[in-house]
Protein backbone atom coordinates (compact mmCIF):
# COMPACT_ATOMS: atom_id res chain seq x y z
CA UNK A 1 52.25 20.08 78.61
CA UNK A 2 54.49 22.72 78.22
CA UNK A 3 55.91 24.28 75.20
CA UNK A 4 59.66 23.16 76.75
CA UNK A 5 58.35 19.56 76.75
CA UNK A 6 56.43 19.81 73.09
CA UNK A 7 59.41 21.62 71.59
CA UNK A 8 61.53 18.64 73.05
CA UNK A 9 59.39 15.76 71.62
CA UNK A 10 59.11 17.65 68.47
CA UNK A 11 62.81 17.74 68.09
CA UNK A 12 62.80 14.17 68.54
CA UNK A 13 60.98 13.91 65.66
CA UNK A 14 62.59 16.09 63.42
CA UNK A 15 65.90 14.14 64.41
CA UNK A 16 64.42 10.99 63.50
CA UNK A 17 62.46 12.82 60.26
CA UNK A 18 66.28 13.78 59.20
CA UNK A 19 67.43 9.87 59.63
CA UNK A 20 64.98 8.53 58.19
CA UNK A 21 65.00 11.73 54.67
CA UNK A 22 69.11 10.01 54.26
CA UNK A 23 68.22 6.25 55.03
CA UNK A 24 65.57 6.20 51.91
CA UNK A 25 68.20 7.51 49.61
CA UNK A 26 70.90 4.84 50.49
CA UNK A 27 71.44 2.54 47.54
CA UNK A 28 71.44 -0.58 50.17
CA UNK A 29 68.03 0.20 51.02
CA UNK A 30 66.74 0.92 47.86
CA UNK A 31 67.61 -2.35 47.21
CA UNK A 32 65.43 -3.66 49.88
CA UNK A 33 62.07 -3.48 49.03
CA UNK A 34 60.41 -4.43 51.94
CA UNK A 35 62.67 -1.83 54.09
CA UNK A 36 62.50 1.01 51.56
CA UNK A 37 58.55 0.97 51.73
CA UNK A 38 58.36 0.73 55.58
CA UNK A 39 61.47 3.64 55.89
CA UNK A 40 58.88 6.00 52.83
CA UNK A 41 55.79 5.10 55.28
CA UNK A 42 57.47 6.41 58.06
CA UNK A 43 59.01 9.56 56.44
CA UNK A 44 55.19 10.46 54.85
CA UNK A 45 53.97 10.28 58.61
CA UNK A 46 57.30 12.16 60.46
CA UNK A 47 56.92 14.69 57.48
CA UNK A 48 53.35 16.62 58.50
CA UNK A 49 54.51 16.49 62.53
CA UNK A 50 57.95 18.31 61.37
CA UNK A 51 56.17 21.05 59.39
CA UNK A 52 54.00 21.82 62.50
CA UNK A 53 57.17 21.96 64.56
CA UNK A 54 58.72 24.85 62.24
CA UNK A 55 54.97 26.65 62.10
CA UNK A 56 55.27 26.11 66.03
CA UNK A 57 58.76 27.52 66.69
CA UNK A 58 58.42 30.55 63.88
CA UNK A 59 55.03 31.73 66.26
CA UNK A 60 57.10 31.00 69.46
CA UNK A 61 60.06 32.90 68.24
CA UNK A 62 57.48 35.40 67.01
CA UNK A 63 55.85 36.19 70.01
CA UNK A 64 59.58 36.04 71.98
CA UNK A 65 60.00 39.32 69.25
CA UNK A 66 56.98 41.00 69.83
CA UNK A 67 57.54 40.30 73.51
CA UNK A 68 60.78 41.87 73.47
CA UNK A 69 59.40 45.59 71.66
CA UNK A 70 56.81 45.94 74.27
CA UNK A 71 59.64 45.89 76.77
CA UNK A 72 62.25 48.29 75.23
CA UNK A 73 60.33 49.85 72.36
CA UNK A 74 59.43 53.46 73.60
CA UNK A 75 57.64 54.21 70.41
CA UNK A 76 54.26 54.41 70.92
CA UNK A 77 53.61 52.90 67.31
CA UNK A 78 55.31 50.37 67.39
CA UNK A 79 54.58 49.18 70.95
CA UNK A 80 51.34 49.08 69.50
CA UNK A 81 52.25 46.87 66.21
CA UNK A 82 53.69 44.45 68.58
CA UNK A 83 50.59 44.57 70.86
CA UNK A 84 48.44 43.42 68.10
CA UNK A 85 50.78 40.89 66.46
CA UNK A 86 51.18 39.38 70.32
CA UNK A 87 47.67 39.17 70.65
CA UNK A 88 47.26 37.90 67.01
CA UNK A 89 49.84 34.80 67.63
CA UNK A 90 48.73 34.02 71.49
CA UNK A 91 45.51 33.10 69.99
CA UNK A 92 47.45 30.70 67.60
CA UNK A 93 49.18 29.00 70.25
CA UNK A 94 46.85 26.76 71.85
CA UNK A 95 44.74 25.45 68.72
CA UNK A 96 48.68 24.99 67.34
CA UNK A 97 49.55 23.17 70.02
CA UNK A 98 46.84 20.82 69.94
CA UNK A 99 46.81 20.05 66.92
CA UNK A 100 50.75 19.01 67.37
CA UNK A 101 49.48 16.86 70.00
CA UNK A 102 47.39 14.86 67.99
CA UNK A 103 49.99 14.86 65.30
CA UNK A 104 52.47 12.93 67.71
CA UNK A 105 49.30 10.60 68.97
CA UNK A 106 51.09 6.81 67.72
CA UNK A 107 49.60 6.07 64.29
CA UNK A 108 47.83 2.60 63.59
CA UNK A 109 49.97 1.45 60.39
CA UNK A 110 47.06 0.15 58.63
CA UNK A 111 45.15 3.61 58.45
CA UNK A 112 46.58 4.60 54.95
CA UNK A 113 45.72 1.04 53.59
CA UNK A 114 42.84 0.26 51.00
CA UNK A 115 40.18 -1.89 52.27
CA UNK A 116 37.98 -4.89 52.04
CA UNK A 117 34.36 -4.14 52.43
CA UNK A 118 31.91 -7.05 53.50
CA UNK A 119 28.40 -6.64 54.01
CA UNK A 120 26.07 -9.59 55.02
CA UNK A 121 22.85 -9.64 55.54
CA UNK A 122 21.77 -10.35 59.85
CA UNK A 123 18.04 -11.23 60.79
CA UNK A 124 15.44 -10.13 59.21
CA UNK A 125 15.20 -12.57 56.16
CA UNK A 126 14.64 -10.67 53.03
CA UNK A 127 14.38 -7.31 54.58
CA UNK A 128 17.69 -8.39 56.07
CA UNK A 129 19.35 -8.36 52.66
CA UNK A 130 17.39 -5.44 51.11
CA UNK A 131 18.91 -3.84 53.89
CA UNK A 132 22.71 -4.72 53.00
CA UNK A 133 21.98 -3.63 49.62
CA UNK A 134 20.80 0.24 50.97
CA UNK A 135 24.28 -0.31 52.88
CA UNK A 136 26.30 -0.99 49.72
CA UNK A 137 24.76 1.87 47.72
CA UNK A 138 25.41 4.03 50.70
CA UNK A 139 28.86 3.10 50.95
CA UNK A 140 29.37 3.11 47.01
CA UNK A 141 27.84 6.47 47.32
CA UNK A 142 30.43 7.94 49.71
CA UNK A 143 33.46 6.27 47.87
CA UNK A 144 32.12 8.34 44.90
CA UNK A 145 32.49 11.31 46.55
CA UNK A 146 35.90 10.08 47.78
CA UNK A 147 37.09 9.58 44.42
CA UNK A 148 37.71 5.67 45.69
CA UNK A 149 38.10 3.19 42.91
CA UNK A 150 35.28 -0.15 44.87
CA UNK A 151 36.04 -2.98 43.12
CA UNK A 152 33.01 -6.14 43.83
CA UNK A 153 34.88 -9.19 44.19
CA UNK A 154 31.82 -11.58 45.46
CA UNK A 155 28.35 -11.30 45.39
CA UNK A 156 25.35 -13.55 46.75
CA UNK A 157 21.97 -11.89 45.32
CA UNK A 158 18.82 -11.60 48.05
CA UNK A 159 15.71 -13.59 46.47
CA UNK A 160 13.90 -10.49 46.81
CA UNK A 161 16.29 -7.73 46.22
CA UNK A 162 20.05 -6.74 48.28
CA UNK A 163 22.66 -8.92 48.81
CA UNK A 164 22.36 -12.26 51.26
CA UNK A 165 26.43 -10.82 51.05
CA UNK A 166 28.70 -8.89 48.98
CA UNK A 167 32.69 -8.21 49.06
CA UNK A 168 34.67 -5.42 47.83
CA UNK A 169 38.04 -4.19 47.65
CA UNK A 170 38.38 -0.52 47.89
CA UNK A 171 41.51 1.71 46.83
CA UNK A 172 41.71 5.27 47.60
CA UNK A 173 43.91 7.61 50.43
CA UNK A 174 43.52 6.83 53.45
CA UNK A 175 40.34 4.37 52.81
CA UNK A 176 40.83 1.78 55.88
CA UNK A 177 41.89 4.86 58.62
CA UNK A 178 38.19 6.02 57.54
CA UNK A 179 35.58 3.36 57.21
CA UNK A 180 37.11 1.10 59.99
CA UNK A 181 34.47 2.76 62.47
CA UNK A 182 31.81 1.26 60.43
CA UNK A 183 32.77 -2.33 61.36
CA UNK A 184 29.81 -3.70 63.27
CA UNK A 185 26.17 -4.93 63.10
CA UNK A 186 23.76 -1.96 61.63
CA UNK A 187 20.22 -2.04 62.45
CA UNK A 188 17.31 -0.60 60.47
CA UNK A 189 13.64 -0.19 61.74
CA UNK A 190 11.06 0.28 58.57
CA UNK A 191 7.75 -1.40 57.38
CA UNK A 192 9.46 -4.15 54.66
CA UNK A 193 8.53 -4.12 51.28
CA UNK A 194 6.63 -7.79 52.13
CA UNK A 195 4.41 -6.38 55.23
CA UNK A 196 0.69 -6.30 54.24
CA UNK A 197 0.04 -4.97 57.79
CA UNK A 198 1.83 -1.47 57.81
CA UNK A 199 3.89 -2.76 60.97
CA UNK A 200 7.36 -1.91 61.81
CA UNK A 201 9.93 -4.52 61.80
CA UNK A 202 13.86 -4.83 62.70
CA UNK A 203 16.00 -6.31 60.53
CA UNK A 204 20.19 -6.22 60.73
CA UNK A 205 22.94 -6.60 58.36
CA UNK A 206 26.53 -7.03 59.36
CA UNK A 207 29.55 -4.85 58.19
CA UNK A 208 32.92 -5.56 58.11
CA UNK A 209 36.08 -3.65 56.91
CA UNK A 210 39.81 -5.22 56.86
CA UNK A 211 42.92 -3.40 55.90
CA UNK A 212 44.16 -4.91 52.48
CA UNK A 213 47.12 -6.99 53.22
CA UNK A 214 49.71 -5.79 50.97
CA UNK A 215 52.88 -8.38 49.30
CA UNK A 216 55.35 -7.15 51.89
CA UNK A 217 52.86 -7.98 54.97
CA UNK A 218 52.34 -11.63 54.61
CA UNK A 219 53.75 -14.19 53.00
CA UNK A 220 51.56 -17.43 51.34
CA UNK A 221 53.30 -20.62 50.50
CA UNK A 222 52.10 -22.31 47.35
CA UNK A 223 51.79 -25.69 49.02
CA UNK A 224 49.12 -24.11 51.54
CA UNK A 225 46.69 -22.96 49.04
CA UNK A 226 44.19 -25.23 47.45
CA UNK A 227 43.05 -23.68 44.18
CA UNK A 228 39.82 -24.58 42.46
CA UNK A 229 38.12 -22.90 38.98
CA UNK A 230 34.31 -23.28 38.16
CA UNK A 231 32.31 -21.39 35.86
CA UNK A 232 30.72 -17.93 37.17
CA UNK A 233 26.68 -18.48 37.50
CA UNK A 234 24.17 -15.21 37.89
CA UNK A 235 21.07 -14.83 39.53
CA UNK A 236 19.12 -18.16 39.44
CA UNK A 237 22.26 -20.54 38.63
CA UNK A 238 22.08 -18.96 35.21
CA UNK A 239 25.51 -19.63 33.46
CA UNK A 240 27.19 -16.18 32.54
CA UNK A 241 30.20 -17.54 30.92
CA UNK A 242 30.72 -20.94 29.73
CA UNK A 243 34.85 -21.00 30.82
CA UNK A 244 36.42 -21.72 34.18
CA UNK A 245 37.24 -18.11 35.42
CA UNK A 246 35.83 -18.17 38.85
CA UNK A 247 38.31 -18.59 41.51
CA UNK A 248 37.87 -20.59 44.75
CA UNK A 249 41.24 -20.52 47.20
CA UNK A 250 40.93 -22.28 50.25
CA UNK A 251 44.44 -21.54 53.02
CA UNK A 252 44.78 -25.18 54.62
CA UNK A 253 46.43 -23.90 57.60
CA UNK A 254 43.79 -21.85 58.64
CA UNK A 255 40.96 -22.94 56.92
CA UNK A 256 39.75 -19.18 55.24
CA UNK A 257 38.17 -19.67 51.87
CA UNK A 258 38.03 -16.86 49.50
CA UNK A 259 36.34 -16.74 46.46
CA UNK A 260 36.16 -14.37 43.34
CA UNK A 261 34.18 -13.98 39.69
CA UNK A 262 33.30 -10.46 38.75
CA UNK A 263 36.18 -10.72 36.10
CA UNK A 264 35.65 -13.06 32.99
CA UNK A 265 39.71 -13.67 32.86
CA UNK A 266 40.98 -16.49 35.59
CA UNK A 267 44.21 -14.68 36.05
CA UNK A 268 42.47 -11.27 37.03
CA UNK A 269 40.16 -13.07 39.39
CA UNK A 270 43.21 -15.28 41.10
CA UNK A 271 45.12 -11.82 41.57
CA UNK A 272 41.85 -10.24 43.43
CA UNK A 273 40.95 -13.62 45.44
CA UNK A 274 44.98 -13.74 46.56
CA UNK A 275 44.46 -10.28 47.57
CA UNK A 276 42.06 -10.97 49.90
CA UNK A 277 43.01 -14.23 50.88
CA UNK A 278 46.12 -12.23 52.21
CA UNK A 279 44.56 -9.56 54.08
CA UNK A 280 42.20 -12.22 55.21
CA UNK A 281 45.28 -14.28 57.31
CA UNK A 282 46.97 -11.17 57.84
CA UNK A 283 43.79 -9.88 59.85
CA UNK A 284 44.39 -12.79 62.06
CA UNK A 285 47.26 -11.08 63.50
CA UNK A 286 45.87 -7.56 63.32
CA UNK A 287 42.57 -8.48 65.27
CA UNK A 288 44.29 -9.28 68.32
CA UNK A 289 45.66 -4.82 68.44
CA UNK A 290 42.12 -4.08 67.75
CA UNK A 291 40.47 -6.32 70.85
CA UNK A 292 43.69 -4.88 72.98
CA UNK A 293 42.32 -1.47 71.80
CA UNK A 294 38.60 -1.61 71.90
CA UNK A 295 38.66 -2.76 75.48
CA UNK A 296 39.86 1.10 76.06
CA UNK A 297 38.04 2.79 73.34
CA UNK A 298 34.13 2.72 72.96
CA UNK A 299 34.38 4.53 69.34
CA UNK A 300 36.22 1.56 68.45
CA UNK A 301 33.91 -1.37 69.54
CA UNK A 302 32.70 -2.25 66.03
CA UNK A 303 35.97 -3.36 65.24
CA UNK A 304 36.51 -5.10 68.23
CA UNK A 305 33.59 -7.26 68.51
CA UNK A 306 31.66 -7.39 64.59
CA UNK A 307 28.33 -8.48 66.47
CA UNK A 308 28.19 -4.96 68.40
CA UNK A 309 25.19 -3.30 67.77
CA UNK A 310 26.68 0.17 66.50
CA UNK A 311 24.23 2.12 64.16
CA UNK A 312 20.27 2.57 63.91
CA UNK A 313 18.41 3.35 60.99
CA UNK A 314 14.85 4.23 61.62
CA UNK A 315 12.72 5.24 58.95
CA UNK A 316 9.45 6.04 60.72
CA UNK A 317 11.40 8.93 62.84
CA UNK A 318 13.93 9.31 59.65
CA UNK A 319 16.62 9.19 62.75
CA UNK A 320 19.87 7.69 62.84
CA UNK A 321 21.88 6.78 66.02
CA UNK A 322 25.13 5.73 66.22
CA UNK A 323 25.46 3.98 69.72
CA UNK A 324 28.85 4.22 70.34
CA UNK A 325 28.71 8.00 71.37
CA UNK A 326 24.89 8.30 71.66
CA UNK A 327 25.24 10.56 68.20
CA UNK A 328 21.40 11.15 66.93
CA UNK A 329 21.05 12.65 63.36
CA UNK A 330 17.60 13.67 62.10
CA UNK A 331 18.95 13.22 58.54
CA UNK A 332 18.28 9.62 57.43
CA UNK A 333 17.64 10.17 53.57
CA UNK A 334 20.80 12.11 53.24
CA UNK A 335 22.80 9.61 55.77
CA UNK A 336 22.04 6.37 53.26
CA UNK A 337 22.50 8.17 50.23
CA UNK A 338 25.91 8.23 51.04
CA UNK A 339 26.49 11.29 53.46
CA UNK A 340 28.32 9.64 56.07
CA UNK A 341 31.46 12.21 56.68
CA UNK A 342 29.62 13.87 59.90
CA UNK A 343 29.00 10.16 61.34
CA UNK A 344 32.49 9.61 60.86
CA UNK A 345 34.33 13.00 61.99
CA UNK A 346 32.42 12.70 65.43
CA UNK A 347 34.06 9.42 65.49
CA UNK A 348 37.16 10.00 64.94
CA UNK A 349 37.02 12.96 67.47
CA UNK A 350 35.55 10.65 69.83
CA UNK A 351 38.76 8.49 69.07
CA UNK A 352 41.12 11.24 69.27
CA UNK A 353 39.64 12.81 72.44
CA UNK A 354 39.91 9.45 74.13
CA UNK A 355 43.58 8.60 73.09
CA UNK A 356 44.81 12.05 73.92
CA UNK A 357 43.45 10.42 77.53
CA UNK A 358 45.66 7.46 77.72
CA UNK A 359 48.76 9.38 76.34
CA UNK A 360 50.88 11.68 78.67
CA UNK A 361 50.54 14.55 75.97
């Protein structure tokens, strides 16, 4: 593309930035909730695209300047200062404009979103939900270093260790855009803890991650949700609290059942279960953009189709592989203590290499 065409799309955008910077200070809007927040979404994504467009035409300008010396300039000095600042900004051109490109790539609206984490343990038995306990540490590792607040909303304990599943919420930046590429079935190869032989087995665990419904995205009706309490119960049945604070919700329509007890007040788990009994319905929806999607976009299988195969962890070779772009990290120790930001850059410039494909950028 040429700068012409770039500099025309841009000013598209800052036309539309400009709109939109006048619409969110309009009293009538303000008054809108639901509009207001979709008009201050849209403004926080035009905003970054219109301050490359400046940094873009300043260089272009620039180099129109330095350009223009070399032609009438008959100081030797001076020809030479605008030899070296041509060269300097040339160079800035091309990694300028593709960044702008990727910039102006169509958002998915649910990337700035929190998420809901679910892991649940695959075959493999016990092993099986050892395993989907290493995943939740790993993943509670990375949201550390995130500074993401991972709120457990469900648990059901392995007998011998891990979770047969767990749920979380997770609130942070950005947190869905992120860990949607981990959406799939993860596969770990290791002797289990129960092996008296020394022999290697397979085992899988299943990982899911929704965007977080929020109020203005769905709305429930009181008469479709059937709302039971029961007392929260520990490992082995055990009662942990002798009042009715757990939280069962079950969405007659569609049949989804959500359940949560990590808090010991009913009205903090009903707020949690209705959050994820919305994002739950509200996936419903967003599942059928992900298969349109995924049928284009290997990186973005997992989310496509939750039984894909997407990640190996093998402990004998201390190797992980993620599938999806034949990426093969010798790093295993480091990878499920939480290190996962090189898994998922690769990703994401998988994804970005292959949309910049389908668009006419």
């Amino acid at each position: 593309m040429n700068n012409n065409m770039i500099l025309e799309k841009l000013e598209g955008v800052r036309l539309r930035f400009e709109e939109v910077s006048q619409k969110i200070t309009d009293p009538e809007i303000v008054s809108d909730m639901k509009r207001y927040i979709k008009l201050n979404k849209e403004y926080k994504n035009l905003e970054p695209i219109v301050k490359a467009y400046i940094d873009y035409k300043n260089v272009l300008s620039n180099i129109d300047s330095a350009k223009e010396i070399l032609s009438t300039e008959k100081d030797e000095e001076m020809r030479e200062m605008a030899k070296d600042e041509l060269e300097e900004l040339e160079s800035r051109v091309d990694e300028m404009e593709n960044n702008i490109k990727l910039l102006l790539l169509p958002k998915d609206p649910e990337d700035d979103k929190n998420a809901i984490l679910e892991i649940r343990a695959g075959t493999g038995g016990d092993e099986a939900s050892i395993f989907a306990g290493d995943l939740f540490r790993m993943y509670s590792k990375y949201c550390e270093s995130k500074h993401w607040k991972l709120e457990v909303t469900h648990i059901s304990e392995g007998t011998s260790g891990g979770y047969k599943e767990i749920v979380s919420k997770i609130s942070g930046e950005g947190v869905y855009g992120i860990l949607k590429y981990e959406s799939g079935v993860h596969r770990v190869q290791r002797v289990p803890q129960t092996e008296t032989q020394g022999r290697v087995h397979t085992s899988a665990a299943t990982v899911a991650v929704l965007p977080e419904a929020e109020k203005f995205d769905i709305e429930l009706k009181p008469e479709d949700i059937r709302k039971d309490t029961y007392c929260s119960s520990g490992p082995g049945g055990q009662s942990v609290n002798t009042t009715y604070s757990a939280i069962r919700l079950t969405h007659i329509p569609s049949g989804i059942v959500v359940t949560c007890q990590d808090q010991k007040s009913q009205i903090k788990n009903l707020d949690k279960a209705m959050t994820e009994l919305r994002s739950r319905i509200y996936n419903i929806e967003y599942q059928k953009y992900i298969d349109n999607i995924s049928s284009k976009r290997k990186t973005m299988v997992s989310t496509g189709d939750r039984s894909a195969k997407i990640r190996t962890y093998n402990y004998p070779q201390g190797r992980v592989t993620d599938h999806r772009i034949g990426l093969t990290l010798y790093n295993l120790p480091s990878i499920i203590d939480g290190n996962i930001q090189e898994i998922i850059e690769k990703l994401q410039m998988a994804e970005n290499a292959e949309r910049l494909k389908e668009s006419n950028l």
